[in-house]
N, C-alpha and C. Protein backbone atom coordinates (compact mmCIF):
# COMPACT_ATOMS: atom_id res chain seq x y z
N UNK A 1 1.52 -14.75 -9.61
CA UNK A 1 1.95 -13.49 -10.20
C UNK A 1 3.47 -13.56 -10.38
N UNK A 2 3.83 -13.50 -11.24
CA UNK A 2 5.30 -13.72 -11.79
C UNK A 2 6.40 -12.87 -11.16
N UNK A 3 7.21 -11.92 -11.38
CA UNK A 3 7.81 -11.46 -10.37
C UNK A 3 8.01 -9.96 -10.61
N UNK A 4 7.90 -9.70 -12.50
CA UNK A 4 8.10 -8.35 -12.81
C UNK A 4 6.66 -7.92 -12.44
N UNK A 5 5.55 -8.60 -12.22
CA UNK A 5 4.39 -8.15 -11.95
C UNK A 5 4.27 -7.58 -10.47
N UNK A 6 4.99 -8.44 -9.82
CA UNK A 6 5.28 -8.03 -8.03
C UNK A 6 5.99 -6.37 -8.26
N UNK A 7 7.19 -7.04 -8.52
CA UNK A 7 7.79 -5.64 -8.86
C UNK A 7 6.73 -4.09 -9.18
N UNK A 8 6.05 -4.20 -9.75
CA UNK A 8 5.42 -3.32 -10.43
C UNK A 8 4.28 -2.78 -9.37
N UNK A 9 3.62 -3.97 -8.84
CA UNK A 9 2.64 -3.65 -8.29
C UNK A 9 3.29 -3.02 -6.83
N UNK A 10 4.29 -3.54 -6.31
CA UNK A 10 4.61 -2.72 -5.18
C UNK A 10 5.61 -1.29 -5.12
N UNK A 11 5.55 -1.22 -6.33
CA UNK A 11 6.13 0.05 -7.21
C UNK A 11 4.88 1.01 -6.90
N UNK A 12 4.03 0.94 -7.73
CA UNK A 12 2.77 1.43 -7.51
C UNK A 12 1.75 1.59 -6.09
N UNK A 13 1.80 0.78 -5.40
CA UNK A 13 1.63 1.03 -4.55
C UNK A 13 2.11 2.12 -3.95
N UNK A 14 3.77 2.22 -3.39
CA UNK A 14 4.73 2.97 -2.70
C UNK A 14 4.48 4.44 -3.41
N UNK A 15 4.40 4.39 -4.65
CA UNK A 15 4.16 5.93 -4.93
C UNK A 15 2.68 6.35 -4.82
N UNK A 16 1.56 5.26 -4.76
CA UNK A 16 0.41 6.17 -4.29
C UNK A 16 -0.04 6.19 -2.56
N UNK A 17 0.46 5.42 -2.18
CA UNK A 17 0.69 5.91 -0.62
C UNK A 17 1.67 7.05 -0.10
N UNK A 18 2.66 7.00 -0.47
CA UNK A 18 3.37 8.71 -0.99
C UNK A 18 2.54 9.80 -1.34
N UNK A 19 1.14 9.03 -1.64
CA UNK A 19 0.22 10.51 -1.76
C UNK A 19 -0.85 10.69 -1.16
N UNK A 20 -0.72 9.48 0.04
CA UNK A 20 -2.28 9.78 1.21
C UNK A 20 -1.48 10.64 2.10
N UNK A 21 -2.40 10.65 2.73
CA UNK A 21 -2.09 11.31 4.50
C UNK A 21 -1.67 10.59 5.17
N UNK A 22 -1.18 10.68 6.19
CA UNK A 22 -0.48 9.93 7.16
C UNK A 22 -1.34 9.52 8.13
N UNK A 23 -2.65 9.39 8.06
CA UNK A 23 -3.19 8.41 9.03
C UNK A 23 -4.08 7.62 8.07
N UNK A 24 -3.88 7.75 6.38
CA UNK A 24 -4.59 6.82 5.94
C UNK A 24 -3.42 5.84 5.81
N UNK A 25 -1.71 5.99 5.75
CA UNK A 25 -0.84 5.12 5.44
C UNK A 25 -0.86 4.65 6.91
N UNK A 26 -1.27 4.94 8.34
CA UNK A 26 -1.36 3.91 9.30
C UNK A 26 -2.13 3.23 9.28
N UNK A 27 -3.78 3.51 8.81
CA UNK A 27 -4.30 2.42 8.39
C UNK A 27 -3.84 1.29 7.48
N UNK A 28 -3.48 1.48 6.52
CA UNK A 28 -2.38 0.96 5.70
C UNK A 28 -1.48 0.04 6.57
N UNK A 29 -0.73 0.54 7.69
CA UNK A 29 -0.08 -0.41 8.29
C UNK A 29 -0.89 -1.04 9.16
N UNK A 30 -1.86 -1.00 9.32
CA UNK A 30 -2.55 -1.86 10.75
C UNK A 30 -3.07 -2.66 9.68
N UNK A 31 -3.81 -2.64 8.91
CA UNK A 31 -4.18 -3.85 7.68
C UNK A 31 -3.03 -4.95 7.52
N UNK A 32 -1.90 -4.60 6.78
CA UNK A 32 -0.80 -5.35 6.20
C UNK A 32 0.44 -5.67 7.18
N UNK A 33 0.46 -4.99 8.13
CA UNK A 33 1.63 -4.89 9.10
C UNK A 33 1.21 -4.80 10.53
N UNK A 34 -0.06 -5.51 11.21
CA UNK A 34 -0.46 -4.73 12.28
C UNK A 34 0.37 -5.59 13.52
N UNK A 35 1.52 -6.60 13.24
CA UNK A 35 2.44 -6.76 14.22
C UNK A 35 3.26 -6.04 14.56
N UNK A 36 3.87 -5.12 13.62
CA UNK A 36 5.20 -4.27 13.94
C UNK A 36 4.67 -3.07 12.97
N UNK A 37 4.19 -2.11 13.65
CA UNK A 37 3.50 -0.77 13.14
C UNK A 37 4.39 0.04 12.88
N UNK A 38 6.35 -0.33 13.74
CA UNK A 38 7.23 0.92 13.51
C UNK A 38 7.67 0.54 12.18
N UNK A 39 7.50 -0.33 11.06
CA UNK A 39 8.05 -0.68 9.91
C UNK A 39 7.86 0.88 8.60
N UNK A 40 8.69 1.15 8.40
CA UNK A 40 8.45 2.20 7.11
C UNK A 40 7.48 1.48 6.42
N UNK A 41 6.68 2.53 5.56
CA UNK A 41 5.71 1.97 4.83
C UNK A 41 6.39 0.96 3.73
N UNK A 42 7.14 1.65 3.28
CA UNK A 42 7.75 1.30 2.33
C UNK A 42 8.18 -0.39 2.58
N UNK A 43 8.66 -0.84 3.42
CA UNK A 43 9.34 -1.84 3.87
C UNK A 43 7.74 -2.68 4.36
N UNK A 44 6.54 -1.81 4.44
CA UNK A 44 5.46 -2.89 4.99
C UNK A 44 5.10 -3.55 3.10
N UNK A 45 5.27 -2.64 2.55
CA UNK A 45 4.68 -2.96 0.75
C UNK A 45 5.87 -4.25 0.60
N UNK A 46 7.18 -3.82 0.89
CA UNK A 46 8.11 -4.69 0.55
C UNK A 46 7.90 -6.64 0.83
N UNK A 47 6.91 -6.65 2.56
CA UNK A 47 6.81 -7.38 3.35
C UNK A 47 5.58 -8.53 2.97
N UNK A 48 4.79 -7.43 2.16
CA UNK A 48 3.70 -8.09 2.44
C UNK A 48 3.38 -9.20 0.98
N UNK A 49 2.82 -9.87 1.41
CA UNK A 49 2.62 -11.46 0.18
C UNK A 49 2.42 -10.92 -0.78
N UNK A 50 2.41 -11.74 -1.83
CA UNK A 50 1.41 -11.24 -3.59
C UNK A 50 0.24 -11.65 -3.50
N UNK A 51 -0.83 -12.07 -2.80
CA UNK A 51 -1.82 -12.26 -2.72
C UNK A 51 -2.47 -11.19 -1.84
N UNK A 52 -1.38 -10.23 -1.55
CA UNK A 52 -2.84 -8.95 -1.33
C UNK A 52 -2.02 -8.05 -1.77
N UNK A 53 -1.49 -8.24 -2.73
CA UNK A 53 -0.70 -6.46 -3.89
C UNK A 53 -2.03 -6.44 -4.84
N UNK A 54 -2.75 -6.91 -5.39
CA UNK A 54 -4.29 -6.85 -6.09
C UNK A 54 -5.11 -6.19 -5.39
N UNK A 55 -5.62 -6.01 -3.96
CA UNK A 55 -6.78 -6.25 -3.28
C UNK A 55 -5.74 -4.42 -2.65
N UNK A 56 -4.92 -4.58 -2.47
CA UNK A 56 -4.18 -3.40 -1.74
C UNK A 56 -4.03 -2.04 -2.64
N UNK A 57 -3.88 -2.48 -3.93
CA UNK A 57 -3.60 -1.02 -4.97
C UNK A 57 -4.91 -1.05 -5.20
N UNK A 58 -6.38 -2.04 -5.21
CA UNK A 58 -7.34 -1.52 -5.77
C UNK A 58 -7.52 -0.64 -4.00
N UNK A 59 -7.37 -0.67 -3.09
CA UNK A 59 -7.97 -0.40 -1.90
C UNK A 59 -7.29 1.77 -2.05
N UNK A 60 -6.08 1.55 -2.24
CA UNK A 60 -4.76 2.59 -2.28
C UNK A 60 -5.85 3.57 -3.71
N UNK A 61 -5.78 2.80 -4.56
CA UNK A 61 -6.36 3.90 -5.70
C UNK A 61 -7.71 4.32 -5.17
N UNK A 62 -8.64 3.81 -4.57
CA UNK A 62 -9.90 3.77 -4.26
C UNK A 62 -9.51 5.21 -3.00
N UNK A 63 -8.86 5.16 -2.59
CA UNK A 63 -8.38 6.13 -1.52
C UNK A 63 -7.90 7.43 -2.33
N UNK A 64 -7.04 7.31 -3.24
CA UNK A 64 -6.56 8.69 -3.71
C UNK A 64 -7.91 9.30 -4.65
N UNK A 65 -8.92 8.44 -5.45
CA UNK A 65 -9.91 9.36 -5.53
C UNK A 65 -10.61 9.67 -5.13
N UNK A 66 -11.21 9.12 -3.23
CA UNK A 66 -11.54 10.07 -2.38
C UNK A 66 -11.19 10.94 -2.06
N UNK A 67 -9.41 11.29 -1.81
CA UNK A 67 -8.87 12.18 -1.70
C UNK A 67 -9.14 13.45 -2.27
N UNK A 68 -9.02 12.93 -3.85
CA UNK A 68 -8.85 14.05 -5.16
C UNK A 68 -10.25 14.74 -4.98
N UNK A 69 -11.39 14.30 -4.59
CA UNK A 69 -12.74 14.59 -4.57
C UNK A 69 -13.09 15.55 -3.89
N UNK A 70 -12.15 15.53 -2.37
CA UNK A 70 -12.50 16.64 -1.52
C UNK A 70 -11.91 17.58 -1.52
């Protein structure tokens, strides 16, 4: 994945975790970050490889339209 694509995808990410709840963004950190849990979210999106920014925004969107549902 090239780099404006990184860019983008952890763009996206950060603003739809900005729109869970705060114990779906700790799940969020125990997935991607579950060594150092005090990391801002923000800084866990920053951290984490390009081989799970694909698998993570489909997981993140899959979450906000459970959200929107209830």
């Amino acid at each position: 994945m090239n780099q404006k694509l990184q860019d983008y995808a952890r763009s996206e990410l950060k603003k739809g975790l900005a729109n869970c709840t705060d114990g779906q963004r700790e799940k969020f950190k125990l997935m991607y970050s579950h060594k150092d849990l005090t990391l801002p979210i923000d800084e866990v999106v920053d951290r984490m490889p390009e081989d799970n920014l694909d698998w993570a925004m489909q997981q993140v969107d899959r979450t906000l339209q459970k959200n929107s549902r209830q």
